[in-house]
PDB file of N, CA and C in Angstrom:
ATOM      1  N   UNK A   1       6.051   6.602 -30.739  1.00  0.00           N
ATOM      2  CA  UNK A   1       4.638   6.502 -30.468  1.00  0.00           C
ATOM      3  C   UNK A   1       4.371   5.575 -29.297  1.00  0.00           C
ATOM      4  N   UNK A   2       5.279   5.091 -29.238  1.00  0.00           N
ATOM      5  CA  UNK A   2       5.140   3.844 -28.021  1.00  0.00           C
ATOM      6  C   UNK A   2       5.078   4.456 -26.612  1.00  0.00           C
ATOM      7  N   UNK A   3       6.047   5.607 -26.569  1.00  0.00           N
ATOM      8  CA  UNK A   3       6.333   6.305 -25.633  1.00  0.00           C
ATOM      9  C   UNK A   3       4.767   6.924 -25.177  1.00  0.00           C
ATOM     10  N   UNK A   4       4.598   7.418 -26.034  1.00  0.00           N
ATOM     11  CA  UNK A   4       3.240   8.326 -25.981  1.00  0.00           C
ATOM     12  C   UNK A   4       2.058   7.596 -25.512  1.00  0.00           C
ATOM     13  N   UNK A   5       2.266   6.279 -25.688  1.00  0.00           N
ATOM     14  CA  UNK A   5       0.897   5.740 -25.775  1.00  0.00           C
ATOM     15  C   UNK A   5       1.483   5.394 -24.053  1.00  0.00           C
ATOM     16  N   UNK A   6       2.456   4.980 -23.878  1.00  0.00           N
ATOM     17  CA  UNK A   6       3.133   4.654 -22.346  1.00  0.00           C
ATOM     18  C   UNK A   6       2.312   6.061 -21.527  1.00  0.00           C
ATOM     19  N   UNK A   7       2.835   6.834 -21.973  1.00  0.00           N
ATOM     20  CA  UNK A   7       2.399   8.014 -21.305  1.00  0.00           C
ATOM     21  C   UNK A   7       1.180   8.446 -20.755  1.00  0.00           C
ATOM     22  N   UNK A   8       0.386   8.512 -22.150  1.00  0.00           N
ATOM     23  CA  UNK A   8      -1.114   8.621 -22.284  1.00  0.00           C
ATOM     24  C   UNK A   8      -1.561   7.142 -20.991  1.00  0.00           C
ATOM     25  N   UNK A   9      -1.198   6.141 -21.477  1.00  0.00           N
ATOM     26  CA  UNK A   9      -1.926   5.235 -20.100  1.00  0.00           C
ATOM     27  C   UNK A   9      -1.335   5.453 -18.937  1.00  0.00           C
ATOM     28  N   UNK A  10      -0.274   6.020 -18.581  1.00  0.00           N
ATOM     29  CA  UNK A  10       0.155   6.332 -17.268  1.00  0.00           C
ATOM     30  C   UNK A  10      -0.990   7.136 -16.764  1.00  0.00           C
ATOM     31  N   UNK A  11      -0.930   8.229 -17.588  1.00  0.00           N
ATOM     32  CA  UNK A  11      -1.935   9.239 -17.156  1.00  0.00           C
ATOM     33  C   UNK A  11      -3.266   8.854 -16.958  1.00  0.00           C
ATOM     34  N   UNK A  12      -4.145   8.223 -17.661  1.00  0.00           N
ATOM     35  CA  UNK A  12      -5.419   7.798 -17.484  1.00  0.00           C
ATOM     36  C   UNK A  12      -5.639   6.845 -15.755  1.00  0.00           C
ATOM     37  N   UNK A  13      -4.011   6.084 -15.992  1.00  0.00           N
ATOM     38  CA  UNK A  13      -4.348   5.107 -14.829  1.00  0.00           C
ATOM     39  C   UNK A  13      -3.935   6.454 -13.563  1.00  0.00           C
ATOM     40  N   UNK A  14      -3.147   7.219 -13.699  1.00  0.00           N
ATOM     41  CA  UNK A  14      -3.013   8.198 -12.543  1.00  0.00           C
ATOM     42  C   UNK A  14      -4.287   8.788 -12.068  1.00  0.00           C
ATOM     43  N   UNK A  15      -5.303   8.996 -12.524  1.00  0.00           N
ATOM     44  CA  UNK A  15      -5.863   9.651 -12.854  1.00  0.00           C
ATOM     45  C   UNK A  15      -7.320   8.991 -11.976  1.00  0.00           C
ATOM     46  N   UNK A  16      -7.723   7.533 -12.539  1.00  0.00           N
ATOM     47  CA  UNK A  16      -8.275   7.239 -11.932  1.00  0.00           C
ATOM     48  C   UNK A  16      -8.216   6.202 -10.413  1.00  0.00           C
ATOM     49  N   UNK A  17      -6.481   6.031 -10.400  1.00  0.00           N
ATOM     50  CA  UNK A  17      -5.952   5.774  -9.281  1.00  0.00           C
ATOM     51  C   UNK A  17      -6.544   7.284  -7.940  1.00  0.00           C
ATOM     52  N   UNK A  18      -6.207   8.270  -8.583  1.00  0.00           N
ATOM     53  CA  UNK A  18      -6.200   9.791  -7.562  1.00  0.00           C
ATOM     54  C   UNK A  18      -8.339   9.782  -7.256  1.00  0.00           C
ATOM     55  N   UNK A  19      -8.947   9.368  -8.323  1.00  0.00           N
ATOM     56  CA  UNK A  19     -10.120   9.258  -8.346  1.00  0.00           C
ATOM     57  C   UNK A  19     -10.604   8.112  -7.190  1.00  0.00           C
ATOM     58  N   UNK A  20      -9.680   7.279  -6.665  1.00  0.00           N
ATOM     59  CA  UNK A  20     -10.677   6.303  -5.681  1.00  0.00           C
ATOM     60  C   UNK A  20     -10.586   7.106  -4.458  1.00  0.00           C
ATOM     61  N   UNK A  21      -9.863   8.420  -4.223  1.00  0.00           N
ATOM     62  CA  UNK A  21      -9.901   8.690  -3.052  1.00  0.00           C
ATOM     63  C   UNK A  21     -10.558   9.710  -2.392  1.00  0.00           C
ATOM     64  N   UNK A  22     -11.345  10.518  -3.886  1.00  0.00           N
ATOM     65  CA  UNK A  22     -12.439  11.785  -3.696  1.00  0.00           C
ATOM     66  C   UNK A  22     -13.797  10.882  -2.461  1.00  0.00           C
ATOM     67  N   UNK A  23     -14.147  11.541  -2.067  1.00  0.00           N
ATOM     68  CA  UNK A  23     -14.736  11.457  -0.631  1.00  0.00           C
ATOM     69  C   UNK A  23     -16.078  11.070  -2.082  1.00  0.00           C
ATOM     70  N   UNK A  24     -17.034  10.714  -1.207  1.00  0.00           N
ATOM     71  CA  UNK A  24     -18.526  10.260  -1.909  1.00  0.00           C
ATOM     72  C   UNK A  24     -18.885  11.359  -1.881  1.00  0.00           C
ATOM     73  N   UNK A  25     -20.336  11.470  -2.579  1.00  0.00           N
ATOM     74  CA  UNK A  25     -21.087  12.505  -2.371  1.00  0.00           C
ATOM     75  C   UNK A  25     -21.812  13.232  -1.207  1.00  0.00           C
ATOM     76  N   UNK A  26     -22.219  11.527  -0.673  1.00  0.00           N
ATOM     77  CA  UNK A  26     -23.092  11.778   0.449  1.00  0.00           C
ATOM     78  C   UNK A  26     -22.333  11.861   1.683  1.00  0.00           C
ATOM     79  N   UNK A  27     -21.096  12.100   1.346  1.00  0.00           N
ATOM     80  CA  UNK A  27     -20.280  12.348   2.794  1.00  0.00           C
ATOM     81  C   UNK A  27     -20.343  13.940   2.794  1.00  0.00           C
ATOM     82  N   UNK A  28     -20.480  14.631   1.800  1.00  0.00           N
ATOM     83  CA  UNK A  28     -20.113  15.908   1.361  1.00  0.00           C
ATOM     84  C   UNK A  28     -21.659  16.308   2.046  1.00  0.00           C
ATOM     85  N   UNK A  29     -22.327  16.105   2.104  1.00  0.00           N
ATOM     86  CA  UNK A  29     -23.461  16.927   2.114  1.00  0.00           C
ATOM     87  C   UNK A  29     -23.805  17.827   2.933  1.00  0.00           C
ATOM     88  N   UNK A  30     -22.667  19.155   3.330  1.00  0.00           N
ATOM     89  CA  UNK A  30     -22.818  20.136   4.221  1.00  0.00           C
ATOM     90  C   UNK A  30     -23.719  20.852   3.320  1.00  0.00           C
ATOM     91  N   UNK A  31     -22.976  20.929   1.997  1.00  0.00           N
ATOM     92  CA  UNK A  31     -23.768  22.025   0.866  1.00  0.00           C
ATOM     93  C   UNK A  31     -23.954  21.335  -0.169  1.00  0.00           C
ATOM     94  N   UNK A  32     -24.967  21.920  -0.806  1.00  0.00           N
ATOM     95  CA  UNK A  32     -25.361  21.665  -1.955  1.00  0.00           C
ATOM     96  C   UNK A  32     -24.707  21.692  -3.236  1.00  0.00           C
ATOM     97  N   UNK A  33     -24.437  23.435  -3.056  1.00  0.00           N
ATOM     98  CA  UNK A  33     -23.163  23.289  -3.920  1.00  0.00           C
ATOM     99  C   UNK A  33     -22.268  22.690  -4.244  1.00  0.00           C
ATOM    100  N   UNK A  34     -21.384  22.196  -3.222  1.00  0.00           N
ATOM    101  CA  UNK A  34     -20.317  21.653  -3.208  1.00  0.00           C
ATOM    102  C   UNK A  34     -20.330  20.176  -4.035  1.00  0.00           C
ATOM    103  N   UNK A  35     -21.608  19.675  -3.193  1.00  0.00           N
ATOM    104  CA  UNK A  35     -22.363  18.626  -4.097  1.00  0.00           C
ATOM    105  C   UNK A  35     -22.096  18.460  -5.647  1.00  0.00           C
ATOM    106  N   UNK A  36     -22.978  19.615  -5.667  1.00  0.00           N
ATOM    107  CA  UNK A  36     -22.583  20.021  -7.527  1.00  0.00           C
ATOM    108  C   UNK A  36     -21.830  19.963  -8.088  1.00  0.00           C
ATOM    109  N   UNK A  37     -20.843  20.699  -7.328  1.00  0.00           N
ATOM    110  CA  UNK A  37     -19.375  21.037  -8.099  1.00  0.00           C
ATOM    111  C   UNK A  37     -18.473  19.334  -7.568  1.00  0.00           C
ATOM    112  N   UNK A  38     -18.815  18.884  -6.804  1.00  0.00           N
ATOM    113  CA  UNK A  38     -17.772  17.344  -6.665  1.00  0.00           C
ATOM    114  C   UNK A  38     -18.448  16.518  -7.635  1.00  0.00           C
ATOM    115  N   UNK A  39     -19.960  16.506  -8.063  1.00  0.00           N
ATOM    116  CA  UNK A  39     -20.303  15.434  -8.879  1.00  0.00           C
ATOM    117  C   UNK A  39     -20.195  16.003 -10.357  1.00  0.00           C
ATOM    118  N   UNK A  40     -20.026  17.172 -10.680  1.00  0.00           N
ATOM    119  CA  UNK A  40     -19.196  17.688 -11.934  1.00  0.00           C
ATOM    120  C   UNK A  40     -18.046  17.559 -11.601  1.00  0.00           C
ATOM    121  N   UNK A  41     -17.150  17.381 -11.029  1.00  0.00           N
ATOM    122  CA  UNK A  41     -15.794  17.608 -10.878  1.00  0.00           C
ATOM    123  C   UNK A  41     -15.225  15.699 -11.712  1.00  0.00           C
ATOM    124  N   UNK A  42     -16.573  14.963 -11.245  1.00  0.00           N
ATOM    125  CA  UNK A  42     -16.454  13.696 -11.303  1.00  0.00           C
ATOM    126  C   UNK A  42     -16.233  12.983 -13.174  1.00  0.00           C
ATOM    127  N   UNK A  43     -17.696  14.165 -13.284  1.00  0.00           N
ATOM    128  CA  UNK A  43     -18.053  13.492 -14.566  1.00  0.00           C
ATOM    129  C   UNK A  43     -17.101  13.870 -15.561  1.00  0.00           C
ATOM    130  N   UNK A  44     -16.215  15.060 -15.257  1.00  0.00           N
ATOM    131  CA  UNK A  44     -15.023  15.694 -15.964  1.00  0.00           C
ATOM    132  C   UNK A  44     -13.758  14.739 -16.246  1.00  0.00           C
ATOM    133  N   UNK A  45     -13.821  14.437 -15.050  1.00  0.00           N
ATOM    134  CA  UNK A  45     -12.574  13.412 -14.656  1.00  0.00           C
ATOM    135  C   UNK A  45     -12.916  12.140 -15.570  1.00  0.00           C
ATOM    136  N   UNK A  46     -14.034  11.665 -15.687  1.00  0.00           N
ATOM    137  CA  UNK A  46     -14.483  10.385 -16.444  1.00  0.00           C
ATOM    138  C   UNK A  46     -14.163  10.399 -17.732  1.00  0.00           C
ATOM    139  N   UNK A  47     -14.709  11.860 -18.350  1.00  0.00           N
ATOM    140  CA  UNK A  47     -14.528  12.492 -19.299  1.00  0.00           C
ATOM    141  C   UNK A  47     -13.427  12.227 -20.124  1.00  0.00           C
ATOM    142  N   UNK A  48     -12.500  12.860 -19.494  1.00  0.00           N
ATOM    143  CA  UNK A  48     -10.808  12.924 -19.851  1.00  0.00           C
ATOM    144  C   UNK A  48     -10.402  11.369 -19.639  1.00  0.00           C
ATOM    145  N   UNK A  49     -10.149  10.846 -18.941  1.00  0.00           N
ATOM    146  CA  UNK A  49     -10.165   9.462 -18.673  1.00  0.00           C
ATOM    147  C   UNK A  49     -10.106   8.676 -19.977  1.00  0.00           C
ATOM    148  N   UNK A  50     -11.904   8.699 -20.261  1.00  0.00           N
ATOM    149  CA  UNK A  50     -12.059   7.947 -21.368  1.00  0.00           C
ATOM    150  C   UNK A  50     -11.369   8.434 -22.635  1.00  0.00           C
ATOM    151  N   UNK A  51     -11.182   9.730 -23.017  1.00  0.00           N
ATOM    152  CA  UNK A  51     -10.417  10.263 -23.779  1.00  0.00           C
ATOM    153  C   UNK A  51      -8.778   9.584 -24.106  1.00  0.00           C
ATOM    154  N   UNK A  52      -8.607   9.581 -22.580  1.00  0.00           N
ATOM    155  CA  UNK A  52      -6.924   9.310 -22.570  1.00  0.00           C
ATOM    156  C   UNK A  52      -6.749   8.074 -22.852  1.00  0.00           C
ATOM    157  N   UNK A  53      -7.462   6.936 -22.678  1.00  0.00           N
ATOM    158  CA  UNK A  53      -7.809   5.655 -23.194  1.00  0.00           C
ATOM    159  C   UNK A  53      -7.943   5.215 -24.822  1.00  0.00           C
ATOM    160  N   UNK A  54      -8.737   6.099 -25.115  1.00  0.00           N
ATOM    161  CA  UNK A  54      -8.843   6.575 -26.505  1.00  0.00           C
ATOM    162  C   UNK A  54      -7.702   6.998 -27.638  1.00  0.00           C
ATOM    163  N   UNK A  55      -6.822   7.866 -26.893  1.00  0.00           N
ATOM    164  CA  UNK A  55      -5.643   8.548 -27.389  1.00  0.00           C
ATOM    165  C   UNK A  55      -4.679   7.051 -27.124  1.00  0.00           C
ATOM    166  N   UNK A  56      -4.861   6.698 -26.125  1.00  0.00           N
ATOM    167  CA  UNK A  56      -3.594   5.595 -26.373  1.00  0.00           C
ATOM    168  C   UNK A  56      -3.679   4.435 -27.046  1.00  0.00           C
ATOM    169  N   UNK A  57      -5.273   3.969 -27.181  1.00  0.00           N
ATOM    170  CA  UNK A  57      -5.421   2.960 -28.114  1.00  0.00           C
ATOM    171  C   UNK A  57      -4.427   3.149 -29.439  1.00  0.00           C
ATOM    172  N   UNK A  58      -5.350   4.699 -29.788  1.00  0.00           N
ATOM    173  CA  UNK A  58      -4.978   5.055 -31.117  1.00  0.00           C
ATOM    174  C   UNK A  58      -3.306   5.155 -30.898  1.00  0.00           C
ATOM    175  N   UNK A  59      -2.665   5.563 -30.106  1.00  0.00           N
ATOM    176  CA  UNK A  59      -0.973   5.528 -30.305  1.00  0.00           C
ATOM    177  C   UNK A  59      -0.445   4.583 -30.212  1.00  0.00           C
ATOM    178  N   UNK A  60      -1.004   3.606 -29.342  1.00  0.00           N
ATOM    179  CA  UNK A  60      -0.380   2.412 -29.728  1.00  0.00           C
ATOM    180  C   UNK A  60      -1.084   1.511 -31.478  1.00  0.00           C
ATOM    181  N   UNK A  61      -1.967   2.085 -32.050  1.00  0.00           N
ATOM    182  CA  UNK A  61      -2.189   1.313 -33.333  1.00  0.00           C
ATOM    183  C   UNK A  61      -1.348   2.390 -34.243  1.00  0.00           C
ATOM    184  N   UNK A  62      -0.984   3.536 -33.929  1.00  0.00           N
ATOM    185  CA  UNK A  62      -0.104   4.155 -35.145  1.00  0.00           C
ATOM    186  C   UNK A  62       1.623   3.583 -34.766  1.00  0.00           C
ATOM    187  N   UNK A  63       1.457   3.600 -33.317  1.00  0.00           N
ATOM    188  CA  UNK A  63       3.264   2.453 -33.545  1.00  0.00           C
ATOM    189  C   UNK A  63       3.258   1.432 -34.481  1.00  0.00           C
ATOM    190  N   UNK A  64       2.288   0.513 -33.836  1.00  0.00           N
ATOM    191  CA  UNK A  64       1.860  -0.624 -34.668  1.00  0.00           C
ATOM    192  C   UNK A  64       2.194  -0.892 -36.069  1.00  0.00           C
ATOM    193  N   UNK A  65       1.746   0.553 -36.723  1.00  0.00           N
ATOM    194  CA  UNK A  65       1.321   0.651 -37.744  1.00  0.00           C
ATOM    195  C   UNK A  65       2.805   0.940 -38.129  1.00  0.00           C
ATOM    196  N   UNK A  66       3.440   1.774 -37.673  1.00  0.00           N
ATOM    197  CA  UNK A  66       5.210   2.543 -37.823  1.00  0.00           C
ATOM    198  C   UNK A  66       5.650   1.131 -37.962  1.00  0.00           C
ATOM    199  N   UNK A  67       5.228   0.406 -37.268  1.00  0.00           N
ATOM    200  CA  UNK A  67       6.404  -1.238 -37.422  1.00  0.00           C
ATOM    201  C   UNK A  67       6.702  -1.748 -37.786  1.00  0.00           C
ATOM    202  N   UNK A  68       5.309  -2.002 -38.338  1.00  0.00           N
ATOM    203  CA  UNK A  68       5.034  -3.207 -39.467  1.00  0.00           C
ATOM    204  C   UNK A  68       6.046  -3.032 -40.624  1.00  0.00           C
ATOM    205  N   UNK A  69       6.032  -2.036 -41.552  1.00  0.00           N
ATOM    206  CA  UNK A  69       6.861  -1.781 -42.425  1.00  0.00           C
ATOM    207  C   UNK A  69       8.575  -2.732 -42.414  1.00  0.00           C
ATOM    208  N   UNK A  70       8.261  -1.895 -41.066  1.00  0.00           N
ATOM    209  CA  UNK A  70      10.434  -1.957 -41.065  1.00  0.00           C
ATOM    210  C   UNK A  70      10.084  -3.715 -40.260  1.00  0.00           C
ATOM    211  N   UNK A  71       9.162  -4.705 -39.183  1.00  0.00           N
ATOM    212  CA  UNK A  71       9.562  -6.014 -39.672  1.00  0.00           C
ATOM    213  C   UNK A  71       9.324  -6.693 -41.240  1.00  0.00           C
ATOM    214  N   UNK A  72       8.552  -5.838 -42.043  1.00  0.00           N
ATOM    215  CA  UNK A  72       8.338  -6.827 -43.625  1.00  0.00           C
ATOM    216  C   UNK A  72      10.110  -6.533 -44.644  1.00  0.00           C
ATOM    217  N   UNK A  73      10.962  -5.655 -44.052  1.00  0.00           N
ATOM    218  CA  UNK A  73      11.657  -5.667 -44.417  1.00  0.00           C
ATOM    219  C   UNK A  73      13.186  -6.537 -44.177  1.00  0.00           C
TER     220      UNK A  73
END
């Protein structure tokens, strides 16, 4: 589980590492569309993000949890 939770935060931090380099909005503004679809593209990304944050909390409290046992022994 440790692994996983390693993982899961790799990914979140990849993630919003690749995110500082999407152009702004207002650089975009040939189209409208595009607009649209980069500031949904955004809130998606946030989305998952917080998710993956989420998932690793929780994997790192079920290692946690795997541990405890085997140090009370």
């Amino acid at each position: 589980m440790d692994a996983v939770a390693d993982y899961l935060g790799a990914a979140a931090s990849d993630i919003l590492f690749l995110g500082l380099n999407w152009p702004e909005s207002e650089q975009l503004s040939v189209d409208t569309a595009v607009d649209v679809h980069v500031e949904s593209a955004r809130l998606w990304v946030d989305s998952v993000t917080e998710r993956l944050e989420v998932w690793t909390k929780r994997a790192r409290q079920i290692a946690n949890a795997l541990d405890r046992p085997a140090r009370l022994n």
